[in-house]
N, C-alpha and C. Protein backbone atom coordinates (compact mmCIF):
# COMPACT_ATOMS: atom_id res chain seq x y z
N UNK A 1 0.84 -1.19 0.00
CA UNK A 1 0.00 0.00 0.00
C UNK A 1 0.88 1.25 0.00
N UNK A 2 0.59 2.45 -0.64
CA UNK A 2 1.31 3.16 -0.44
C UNK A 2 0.78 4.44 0.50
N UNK A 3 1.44 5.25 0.57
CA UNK A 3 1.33 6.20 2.06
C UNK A 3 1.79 7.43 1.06
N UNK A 4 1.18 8.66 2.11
CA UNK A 4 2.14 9.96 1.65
C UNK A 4 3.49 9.96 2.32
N UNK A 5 3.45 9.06 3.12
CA UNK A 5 4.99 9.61 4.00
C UNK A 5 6.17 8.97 3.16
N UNK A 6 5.51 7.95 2.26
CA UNK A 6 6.69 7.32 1.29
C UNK A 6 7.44 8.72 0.10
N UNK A 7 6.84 9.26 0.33
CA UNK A 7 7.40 10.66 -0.84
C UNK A 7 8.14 11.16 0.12
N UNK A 8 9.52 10.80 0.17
CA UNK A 8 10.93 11.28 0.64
C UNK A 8 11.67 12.30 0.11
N UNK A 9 11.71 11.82 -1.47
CA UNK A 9 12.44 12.67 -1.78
C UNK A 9 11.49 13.31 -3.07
N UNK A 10 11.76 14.58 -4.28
CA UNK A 10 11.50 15.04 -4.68
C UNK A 10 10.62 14.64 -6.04
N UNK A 11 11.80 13.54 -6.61
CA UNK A 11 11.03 12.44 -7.59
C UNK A 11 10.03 11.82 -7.36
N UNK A 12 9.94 11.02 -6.51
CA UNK A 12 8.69 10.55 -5.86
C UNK A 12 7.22 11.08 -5.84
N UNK A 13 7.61 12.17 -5.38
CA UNK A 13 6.47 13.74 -5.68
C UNK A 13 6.00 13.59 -6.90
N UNK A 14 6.85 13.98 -8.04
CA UNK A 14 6.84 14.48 -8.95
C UNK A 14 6.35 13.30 -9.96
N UNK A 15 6.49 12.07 -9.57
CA UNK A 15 6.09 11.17 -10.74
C UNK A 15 4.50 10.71 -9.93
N UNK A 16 4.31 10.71 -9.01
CA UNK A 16 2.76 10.98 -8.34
C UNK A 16 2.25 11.48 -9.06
N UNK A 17 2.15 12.94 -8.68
CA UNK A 17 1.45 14.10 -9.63
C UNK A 17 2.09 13.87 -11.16
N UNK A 18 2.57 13.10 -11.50
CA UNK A 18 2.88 12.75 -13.51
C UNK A 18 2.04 11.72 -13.78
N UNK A 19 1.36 11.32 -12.72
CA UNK A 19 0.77 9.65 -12.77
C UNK A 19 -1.37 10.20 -12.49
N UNK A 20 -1.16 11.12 -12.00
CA UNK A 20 -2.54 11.44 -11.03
C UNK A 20 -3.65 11.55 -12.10
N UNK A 21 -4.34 10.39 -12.30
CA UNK A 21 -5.65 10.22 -13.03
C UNK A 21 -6.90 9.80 -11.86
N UNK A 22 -8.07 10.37 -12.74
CA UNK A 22 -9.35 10.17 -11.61
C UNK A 22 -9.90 8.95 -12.50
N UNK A 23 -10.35 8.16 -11.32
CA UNK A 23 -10.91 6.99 -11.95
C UNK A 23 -12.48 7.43 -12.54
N UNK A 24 -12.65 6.30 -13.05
CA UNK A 24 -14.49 6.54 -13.55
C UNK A 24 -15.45 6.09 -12.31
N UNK A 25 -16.87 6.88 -11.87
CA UNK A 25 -17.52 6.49 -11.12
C UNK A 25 -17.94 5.07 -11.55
N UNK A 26 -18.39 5.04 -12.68
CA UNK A 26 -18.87 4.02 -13.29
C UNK A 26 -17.96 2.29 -13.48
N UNK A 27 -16.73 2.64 -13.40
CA UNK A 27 -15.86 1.40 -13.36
C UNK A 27 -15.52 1.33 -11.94
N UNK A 28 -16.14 1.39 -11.18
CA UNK A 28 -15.45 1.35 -9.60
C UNK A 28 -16.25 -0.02 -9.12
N UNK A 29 -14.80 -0.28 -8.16
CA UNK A 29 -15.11 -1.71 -7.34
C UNK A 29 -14.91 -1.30 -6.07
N UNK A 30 -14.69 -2.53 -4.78
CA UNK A 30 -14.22 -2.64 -4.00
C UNK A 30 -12.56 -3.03 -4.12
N UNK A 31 -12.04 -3.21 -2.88
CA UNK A 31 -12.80 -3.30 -1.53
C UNK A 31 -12.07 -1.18 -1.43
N UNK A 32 -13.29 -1.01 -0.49
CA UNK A 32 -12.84 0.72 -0.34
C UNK A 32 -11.62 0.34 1.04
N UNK A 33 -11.17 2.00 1.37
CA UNK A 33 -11.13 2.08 2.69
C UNK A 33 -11.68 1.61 4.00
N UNK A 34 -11.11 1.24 4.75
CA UNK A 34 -11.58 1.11 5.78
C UNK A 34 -11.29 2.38 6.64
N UNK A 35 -12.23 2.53 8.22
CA UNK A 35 -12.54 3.59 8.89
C UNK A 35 -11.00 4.36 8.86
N UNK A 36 -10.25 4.02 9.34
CA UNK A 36 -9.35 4.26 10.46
C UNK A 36 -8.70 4.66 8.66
N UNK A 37 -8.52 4.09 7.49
CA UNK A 37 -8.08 4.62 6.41
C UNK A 37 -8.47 5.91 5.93
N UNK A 38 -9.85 5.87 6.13
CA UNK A 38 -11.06 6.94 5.66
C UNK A 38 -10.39 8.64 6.47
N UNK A 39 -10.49 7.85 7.70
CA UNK A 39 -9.68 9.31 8.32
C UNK A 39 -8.30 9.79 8.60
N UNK A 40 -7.86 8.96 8.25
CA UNK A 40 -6.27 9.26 7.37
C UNK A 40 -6.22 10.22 6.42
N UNK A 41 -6.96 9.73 5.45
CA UNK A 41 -7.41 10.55 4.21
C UNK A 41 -7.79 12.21 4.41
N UNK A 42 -9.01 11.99 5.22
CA UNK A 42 -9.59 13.23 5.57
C UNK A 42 -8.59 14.23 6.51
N UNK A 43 -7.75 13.34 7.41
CA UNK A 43 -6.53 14.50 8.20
C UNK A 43 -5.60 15.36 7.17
N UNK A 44 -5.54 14.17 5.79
CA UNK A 44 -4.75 14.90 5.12
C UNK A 44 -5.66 15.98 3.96
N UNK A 45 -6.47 15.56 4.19
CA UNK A 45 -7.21 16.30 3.11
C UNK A 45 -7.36 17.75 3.62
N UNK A 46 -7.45 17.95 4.55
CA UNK A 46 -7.72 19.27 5.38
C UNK A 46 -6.45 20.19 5.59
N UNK A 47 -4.97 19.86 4.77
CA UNK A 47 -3.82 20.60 5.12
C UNK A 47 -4.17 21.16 3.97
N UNK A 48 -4.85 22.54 3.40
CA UNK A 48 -4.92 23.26 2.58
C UNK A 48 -4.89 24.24 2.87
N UNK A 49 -4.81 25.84 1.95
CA UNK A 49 -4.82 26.80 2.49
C UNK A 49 -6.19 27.50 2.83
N UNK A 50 -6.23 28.21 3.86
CA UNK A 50 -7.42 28.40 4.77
C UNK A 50 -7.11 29.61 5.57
N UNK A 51 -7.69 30.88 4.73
CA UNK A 51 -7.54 32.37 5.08
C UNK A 51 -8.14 32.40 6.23
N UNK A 52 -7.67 33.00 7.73
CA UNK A 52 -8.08 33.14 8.35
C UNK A 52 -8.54 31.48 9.15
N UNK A 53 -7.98 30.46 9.08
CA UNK A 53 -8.14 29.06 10.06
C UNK A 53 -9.77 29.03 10.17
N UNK A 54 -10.32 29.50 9.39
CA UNK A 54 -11.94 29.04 9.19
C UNK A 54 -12.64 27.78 9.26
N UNK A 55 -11.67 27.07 8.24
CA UNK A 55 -12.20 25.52 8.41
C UNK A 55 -13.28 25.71 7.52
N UNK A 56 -13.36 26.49 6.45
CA UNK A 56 -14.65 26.27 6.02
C UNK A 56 -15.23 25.46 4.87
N UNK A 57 -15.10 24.23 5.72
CA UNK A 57 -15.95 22.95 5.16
C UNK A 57 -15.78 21.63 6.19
N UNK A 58 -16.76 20.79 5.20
CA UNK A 58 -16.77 19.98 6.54
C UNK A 58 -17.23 18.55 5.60
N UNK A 59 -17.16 17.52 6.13
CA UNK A 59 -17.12 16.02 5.05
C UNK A 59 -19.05 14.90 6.06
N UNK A 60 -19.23 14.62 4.78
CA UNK A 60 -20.06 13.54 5.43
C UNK A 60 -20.06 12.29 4.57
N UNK A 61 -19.68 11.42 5.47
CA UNK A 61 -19.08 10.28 4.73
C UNK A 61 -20.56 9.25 4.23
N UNK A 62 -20.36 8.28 3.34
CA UNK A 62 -21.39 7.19 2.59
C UNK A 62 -20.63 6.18 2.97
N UNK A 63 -21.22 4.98 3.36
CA UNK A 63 -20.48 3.93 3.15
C UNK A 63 -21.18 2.78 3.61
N UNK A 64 -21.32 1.34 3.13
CA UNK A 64 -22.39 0.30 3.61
C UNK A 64 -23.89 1.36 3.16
N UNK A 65 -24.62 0.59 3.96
CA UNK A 65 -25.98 0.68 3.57
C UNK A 65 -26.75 2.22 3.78
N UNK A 66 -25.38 3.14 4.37
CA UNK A 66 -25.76 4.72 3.88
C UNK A 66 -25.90 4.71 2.85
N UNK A 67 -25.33 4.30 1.60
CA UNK A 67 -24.92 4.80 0.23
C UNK A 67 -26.26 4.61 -0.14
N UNK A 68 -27.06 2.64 -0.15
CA UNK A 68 -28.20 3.03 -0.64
C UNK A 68 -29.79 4.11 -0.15
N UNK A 69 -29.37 4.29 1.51
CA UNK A 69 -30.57 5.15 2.33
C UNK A 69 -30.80 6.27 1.30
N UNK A 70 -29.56 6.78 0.83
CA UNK A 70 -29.17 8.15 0.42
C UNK A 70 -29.86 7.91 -1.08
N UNK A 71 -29.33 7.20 -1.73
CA UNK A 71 -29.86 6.92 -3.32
C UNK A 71 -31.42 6.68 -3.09
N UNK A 72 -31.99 6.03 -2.21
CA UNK A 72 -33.31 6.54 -2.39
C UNK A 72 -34.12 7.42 -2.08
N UNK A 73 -33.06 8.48 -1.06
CA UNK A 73 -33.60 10.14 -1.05
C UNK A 73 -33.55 10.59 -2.71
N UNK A 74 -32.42 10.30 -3.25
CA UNK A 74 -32.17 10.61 -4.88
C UNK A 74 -33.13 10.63 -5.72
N UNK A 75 -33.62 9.15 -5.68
CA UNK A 75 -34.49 8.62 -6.50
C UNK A 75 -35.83 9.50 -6.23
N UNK A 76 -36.21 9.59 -5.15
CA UNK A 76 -37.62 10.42 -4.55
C UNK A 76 -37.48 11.93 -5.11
N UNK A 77 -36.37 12.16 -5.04
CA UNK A 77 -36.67 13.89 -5.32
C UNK A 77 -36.49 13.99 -7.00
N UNK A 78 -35.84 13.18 -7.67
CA UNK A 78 -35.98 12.93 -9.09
C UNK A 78 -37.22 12.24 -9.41
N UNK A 79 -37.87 11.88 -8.70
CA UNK A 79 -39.15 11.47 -9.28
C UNK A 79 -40.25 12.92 -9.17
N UNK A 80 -40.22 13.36 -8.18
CA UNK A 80 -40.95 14.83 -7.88
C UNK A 80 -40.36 15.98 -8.82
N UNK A 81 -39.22 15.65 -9.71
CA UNK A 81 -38.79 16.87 -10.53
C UNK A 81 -39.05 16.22 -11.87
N UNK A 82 -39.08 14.83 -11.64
CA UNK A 82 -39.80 14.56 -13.28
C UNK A 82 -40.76 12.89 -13.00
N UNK A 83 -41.98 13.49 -13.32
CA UNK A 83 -43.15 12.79 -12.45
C UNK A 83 -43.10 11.36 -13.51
N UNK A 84 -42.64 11.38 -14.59
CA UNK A 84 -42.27 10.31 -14.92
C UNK A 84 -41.35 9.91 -15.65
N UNK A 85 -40.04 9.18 -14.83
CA UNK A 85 -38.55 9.40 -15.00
C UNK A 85 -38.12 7.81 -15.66
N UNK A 86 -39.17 6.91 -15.28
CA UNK A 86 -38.64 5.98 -16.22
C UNK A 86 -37.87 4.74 -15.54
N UNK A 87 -37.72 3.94 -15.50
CA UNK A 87 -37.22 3.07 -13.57
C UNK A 87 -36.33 3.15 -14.40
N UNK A 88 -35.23 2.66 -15.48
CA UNK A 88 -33.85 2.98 -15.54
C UNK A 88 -33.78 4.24 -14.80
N UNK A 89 -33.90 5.27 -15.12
CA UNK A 89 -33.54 6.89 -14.44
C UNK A 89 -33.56 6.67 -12.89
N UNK A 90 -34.77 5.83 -12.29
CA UNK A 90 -34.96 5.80 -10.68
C UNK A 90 -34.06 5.04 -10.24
N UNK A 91 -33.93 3.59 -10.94
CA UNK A 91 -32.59 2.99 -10.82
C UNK A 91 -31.21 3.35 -10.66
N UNK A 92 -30.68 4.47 -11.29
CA UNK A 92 -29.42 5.03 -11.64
C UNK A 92 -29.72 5.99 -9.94
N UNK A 93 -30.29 6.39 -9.76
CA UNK A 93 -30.40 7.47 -9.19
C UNK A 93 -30.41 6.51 -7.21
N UNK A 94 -31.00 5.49 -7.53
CA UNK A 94 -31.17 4.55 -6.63
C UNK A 94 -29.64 4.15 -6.16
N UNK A 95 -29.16 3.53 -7.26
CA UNK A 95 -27.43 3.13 -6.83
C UNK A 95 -26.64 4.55 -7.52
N UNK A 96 -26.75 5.70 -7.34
CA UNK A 96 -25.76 6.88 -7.56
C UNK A 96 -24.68 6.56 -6.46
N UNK A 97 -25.04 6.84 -5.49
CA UNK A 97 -23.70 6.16 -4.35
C UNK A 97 -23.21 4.67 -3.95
N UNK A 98 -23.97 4.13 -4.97
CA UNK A 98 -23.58 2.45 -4.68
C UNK A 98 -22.51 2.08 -5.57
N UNK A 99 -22.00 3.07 -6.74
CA UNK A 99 -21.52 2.86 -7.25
C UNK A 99 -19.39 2.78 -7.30
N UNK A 100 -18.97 3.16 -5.98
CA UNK A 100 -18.36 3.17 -5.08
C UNK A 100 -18.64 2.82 -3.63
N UNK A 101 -17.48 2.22 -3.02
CA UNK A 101 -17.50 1.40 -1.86
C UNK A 101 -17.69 2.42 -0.71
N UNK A 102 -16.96 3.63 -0.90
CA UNK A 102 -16.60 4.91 -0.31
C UNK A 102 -17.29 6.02 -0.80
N UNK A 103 -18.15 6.93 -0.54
CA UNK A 103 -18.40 8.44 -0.76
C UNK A 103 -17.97 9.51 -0.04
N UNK A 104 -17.64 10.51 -0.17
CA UNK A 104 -17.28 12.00 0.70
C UNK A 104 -18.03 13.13 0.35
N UNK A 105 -19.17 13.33 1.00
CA UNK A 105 -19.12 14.71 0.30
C UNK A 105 -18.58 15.82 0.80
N UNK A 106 -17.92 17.18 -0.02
CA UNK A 106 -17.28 17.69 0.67
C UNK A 106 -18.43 19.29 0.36
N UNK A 107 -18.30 19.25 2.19
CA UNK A 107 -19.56 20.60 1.96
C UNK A 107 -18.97 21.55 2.28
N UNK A 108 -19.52 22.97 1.52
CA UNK A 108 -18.74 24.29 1.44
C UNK A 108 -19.72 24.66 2.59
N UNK A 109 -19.12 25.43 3.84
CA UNK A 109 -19.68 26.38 4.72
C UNK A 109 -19.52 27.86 4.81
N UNK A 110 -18.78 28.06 3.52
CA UNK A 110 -18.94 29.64 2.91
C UNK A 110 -19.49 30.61 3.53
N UNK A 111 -19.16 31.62 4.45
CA UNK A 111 -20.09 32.69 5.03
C UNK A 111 -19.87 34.01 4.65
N UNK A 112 -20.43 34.95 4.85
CA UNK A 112 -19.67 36.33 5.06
C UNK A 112 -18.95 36.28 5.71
N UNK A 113 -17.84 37.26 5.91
CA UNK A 113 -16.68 37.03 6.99
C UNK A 113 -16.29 38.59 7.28
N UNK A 114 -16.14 39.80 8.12
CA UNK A 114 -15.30 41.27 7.78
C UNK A 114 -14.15 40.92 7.34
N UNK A 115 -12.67 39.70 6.93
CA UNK A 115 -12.00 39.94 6.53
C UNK A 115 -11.43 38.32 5.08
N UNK A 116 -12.52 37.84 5.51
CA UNK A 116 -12.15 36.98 4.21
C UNK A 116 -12.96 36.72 3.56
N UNK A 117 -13.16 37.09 2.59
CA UNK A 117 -13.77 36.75 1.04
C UNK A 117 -14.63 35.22 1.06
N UNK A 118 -15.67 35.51 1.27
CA UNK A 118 -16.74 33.91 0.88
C UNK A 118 -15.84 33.41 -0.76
N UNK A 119 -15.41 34.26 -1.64
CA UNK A 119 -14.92 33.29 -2.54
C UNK A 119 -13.41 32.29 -2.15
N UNK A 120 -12.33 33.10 -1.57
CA UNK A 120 -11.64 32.79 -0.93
C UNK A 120 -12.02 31.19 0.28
N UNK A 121 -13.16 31.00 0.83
CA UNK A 121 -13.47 30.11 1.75
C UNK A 121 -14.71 28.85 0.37
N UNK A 122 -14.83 29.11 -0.54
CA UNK A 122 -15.20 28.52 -1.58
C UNK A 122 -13.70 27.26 -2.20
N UNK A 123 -12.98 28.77 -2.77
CA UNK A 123 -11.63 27.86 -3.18
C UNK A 123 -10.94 26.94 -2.16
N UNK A 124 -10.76 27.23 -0.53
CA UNK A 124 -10.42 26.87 0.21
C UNK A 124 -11.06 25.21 0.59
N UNK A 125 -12.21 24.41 -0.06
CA UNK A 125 -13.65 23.85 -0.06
C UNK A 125 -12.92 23.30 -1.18
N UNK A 126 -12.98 23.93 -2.51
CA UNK A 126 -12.03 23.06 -3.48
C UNK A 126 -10.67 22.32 -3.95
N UNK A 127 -10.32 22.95 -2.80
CA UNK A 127 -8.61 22.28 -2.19
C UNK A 127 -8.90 21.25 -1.36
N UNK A 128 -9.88 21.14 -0.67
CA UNK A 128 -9.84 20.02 0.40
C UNK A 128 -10.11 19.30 -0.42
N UNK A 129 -11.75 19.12 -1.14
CA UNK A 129 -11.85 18.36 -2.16
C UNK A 129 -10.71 17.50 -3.06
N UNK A 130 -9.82 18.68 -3.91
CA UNK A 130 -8.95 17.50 -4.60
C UNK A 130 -8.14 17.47 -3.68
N UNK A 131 -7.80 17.84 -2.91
CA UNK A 131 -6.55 17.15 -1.75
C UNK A 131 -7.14 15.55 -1.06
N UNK A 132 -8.21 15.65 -0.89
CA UNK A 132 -8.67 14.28 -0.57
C UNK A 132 -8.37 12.55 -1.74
N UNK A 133 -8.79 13.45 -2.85
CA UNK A 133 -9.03 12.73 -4.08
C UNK A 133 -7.57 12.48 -4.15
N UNK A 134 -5.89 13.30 -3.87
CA UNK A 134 -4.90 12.88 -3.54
C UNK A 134 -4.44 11.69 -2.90
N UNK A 135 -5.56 12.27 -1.47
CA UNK A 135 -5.20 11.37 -0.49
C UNK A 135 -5.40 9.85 -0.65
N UNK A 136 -6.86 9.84 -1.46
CA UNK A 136 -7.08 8.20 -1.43
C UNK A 136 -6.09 7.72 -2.12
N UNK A 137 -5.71 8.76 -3.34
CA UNK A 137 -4.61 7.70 -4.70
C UNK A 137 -3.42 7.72 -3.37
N UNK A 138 -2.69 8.41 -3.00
CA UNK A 138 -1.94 7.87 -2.19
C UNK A 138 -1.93 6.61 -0.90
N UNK A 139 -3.05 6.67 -0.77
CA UNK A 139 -3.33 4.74 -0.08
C UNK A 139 -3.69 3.86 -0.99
N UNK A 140 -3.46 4.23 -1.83
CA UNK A 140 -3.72 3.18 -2.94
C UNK A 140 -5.01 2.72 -3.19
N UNK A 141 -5.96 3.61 -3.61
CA UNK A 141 -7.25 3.46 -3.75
C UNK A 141 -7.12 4.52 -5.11
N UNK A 142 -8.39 4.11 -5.66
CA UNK A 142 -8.84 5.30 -6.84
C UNK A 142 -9.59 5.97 -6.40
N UNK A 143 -10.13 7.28 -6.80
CA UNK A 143 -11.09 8.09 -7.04
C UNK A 143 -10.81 9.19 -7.95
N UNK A 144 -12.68 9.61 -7.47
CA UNK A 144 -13.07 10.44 -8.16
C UNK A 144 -13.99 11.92 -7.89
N UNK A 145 -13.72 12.99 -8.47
CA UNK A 145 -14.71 13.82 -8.24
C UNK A 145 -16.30 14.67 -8.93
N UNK A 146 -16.96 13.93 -8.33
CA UNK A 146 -18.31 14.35 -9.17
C UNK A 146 -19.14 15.54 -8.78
N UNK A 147 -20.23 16.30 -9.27
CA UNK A 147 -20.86 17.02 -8.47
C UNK A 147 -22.37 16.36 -9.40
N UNK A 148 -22.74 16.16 -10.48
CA UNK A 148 -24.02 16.12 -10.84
C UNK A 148 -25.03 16.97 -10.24
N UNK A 149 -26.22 16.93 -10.43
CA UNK A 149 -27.67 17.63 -10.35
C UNK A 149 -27.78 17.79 -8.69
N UNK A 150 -27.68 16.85 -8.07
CA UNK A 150 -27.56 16.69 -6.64
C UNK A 150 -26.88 18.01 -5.69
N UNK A 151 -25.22 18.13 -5.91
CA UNK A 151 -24.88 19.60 -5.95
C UNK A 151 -25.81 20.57 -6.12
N UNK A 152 -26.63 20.96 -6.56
CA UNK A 152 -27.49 22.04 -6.73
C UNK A 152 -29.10 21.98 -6.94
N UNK A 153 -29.83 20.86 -5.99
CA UNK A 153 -30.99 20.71 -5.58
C UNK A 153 -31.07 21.22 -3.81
N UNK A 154 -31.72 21.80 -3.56
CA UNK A 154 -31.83 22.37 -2.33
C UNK A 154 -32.29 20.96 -1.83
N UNK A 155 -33.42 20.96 -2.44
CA UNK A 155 -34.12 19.10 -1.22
C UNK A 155 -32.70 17.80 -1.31
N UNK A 156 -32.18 17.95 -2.78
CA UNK A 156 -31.62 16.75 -2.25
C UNK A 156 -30.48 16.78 -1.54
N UNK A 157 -30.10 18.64 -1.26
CA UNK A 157 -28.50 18.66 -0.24
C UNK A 157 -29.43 18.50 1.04
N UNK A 158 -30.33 18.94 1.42
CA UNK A 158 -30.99 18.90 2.78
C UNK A 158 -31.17 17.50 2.59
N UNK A 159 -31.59 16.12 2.48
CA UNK A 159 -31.89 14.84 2.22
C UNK A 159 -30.48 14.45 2.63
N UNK A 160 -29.56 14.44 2.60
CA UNK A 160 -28.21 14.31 2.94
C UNK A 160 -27.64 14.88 4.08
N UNK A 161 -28.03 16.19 4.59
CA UNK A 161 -27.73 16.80 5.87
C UNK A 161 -27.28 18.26 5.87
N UNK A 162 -27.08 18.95 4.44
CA UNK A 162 -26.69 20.32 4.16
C UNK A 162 -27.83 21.05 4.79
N UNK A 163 -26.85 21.89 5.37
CA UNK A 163 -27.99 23.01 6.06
C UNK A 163 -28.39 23.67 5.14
N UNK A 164 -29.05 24.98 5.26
CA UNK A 164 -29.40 26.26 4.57
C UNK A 164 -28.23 27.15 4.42
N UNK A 165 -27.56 27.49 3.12
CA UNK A 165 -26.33 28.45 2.72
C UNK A 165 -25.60 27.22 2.65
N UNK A 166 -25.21 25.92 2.87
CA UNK A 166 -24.24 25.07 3.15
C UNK A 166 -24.26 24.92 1.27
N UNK A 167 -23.49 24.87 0.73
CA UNK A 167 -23.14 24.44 -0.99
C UNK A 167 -22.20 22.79 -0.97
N UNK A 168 -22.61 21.95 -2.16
CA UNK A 168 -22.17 20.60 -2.32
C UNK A 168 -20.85 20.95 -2.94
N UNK A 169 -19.73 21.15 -2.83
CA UNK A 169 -18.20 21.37 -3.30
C UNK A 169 -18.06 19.94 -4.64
N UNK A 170 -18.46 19.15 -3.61
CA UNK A 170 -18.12 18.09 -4.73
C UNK A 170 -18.66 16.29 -4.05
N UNK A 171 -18.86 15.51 -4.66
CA UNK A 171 -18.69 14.08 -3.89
C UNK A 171 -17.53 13.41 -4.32
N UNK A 172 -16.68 12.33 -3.76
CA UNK A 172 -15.41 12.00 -3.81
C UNK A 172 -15.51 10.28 -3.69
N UNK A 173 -15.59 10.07 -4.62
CA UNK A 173 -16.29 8.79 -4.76
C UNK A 173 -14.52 7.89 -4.54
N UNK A 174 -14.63 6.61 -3.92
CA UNK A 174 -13.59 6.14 -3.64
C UNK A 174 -13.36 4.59 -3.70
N UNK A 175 -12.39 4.08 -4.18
CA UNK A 175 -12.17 2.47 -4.49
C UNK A 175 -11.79 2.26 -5.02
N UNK A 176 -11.68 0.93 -5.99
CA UNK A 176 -10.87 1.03 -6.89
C UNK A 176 -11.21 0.31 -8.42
N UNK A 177 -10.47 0.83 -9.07
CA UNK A 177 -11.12 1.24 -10.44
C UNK A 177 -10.78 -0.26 -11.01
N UNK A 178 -12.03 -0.65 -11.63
CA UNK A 178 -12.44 -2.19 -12.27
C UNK A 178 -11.59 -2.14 -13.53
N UNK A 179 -11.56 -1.32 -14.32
CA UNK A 179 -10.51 -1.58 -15.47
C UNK A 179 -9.18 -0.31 -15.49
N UNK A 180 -8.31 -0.73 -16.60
CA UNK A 180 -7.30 -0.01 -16.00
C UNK A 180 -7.32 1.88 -16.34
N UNK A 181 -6.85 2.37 -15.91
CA UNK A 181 -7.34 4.02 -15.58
C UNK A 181 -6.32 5.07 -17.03
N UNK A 182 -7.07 5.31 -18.28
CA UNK A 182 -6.74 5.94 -19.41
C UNK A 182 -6.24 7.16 -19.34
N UNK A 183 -5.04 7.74 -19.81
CA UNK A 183 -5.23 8.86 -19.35
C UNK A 183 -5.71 9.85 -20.71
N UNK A 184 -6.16 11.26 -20.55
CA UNK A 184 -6.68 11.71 -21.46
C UNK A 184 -5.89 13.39 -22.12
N UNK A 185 -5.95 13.80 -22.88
CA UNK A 185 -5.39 15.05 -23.64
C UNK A 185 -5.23 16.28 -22.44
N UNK A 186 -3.94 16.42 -21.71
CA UNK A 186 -3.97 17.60 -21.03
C UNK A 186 -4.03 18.68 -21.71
N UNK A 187 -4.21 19.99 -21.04
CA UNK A 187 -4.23 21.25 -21.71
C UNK A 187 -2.41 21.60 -21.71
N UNK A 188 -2.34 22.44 -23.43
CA UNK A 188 -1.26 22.98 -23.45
C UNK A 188 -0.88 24.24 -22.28
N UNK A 189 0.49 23.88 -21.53
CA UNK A 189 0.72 25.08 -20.59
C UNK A 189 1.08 26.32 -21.57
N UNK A 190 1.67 26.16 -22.52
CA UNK A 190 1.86 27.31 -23.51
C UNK A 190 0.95 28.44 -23.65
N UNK A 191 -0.03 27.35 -24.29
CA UNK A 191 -1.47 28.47 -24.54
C UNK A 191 -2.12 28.72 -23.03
N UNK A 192 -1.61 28.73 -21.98
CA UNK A 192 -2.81 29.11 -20.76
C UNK A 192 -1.72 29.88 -20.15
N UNK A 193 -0.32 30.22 -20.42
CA UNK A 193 0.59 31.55 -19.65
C UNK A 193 0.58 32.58 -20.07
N UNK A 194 0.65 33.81 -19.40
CA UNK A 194 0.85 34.98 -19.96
C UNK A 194 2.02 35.11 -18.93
N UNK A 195 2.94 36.11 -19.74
CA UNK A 195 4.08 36.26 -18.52
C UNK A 195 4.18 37.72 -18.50
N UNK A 196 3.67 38.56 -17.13
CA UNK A 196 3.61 39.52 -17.34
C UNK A 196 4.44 40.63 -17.72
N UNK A 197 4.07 41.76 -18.08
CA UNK A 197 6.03 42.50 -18.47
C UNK A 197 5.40 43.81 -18.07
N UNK A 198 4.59 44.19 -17.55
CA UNK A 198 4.07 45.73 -17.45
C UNK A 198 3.33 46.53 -18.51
């Protein structure tokens, strides 16, 4: 298994992040994390930068027979947004979190603040996020980060436990990937620098 503490030296680092692909929700197996793994993950997921030590976000984990409780909050509020969705559609929506062994969602607690920027405590929410998605590939697990329709249904973040103002950052689906993991066309760094000159 591998660990973050195995990155000693600089190479190590560097061929990680040369290697770092997200698996597919859809090709995911077991066996996930276990507990005591799960929050390994999450200690490390939380060393990001964080204006003002806010903390602003917070994780609620899926796993065992949460995943399906939750998919049939899914299924219920997709049936009330389309009164006839079709049982494939209720189905999909039924195993959305079954489809990994592991889920995270990572919730933004974004507030006003007098000295830090709600966007600032947003980005801060999207660092934990892929810092997590780090963390699992470094125990040797896959994942992934999704947000779908769910992210931005008021009933179905409350159905899950999001308060009022609380935003879905992302879910972090976790395990490991059933076939082997492709990688795909990065963006040229060329075309995305400007180097400034005054």
């Amino acid at each position: 298994m591998r660990h973050m503490t195995q990155f000693n030296d600089t190479s190590s680092l560097l061929a990680f992040l040369k290697s770092r692909k997200s698996a597919s929700a859809k090709a995911m197996t077991g066996p996930g994390p276990s507990d005591e793994q799960l929050k390994a993950m999450l200690s490390l997921a939380v060393r990001v930068p964080d204006h003002g030590k806010l903390a602003p976000w917070r994780f609620i984990s899926f796993t065992g027979d949460a995943r399906a409780k939750a998919g049939e909050k899914f299924a219920a509020r997709w049936k009330e947004l389309h009164p006839e969705p079709g049982e494939d559609s209720l189905a999909f929506m039924k195993g959305f979190l079954m489809r990994a062994p592991a889920v995270v969602a990572v919730v933004s607690k974004a507030a006003p603040h007098p000295k830090i920027p709600v966007w600032e405590q947003q980005m801060s929410a999207g660092a934990v996020a892929f810092n997590l998605e780090l963390a699992a590939l470094a125990h040797g697990f896959d994942a992934t980060w999704i947000t779908d329709w769910v992210a931005y249904d008021e009933v179905a973040k409350a159905a899950i436990g999001l308060a009022a103002g609380e935003q879905l950052a992302g879910l972090i689906f976790i395990g490991k990937a059933a076939a082997p993991l492709e990688d795909r066309p990065r963006p040229d760094v060329d075309q995305l620098l400007t180097a400034w000159s005054g």
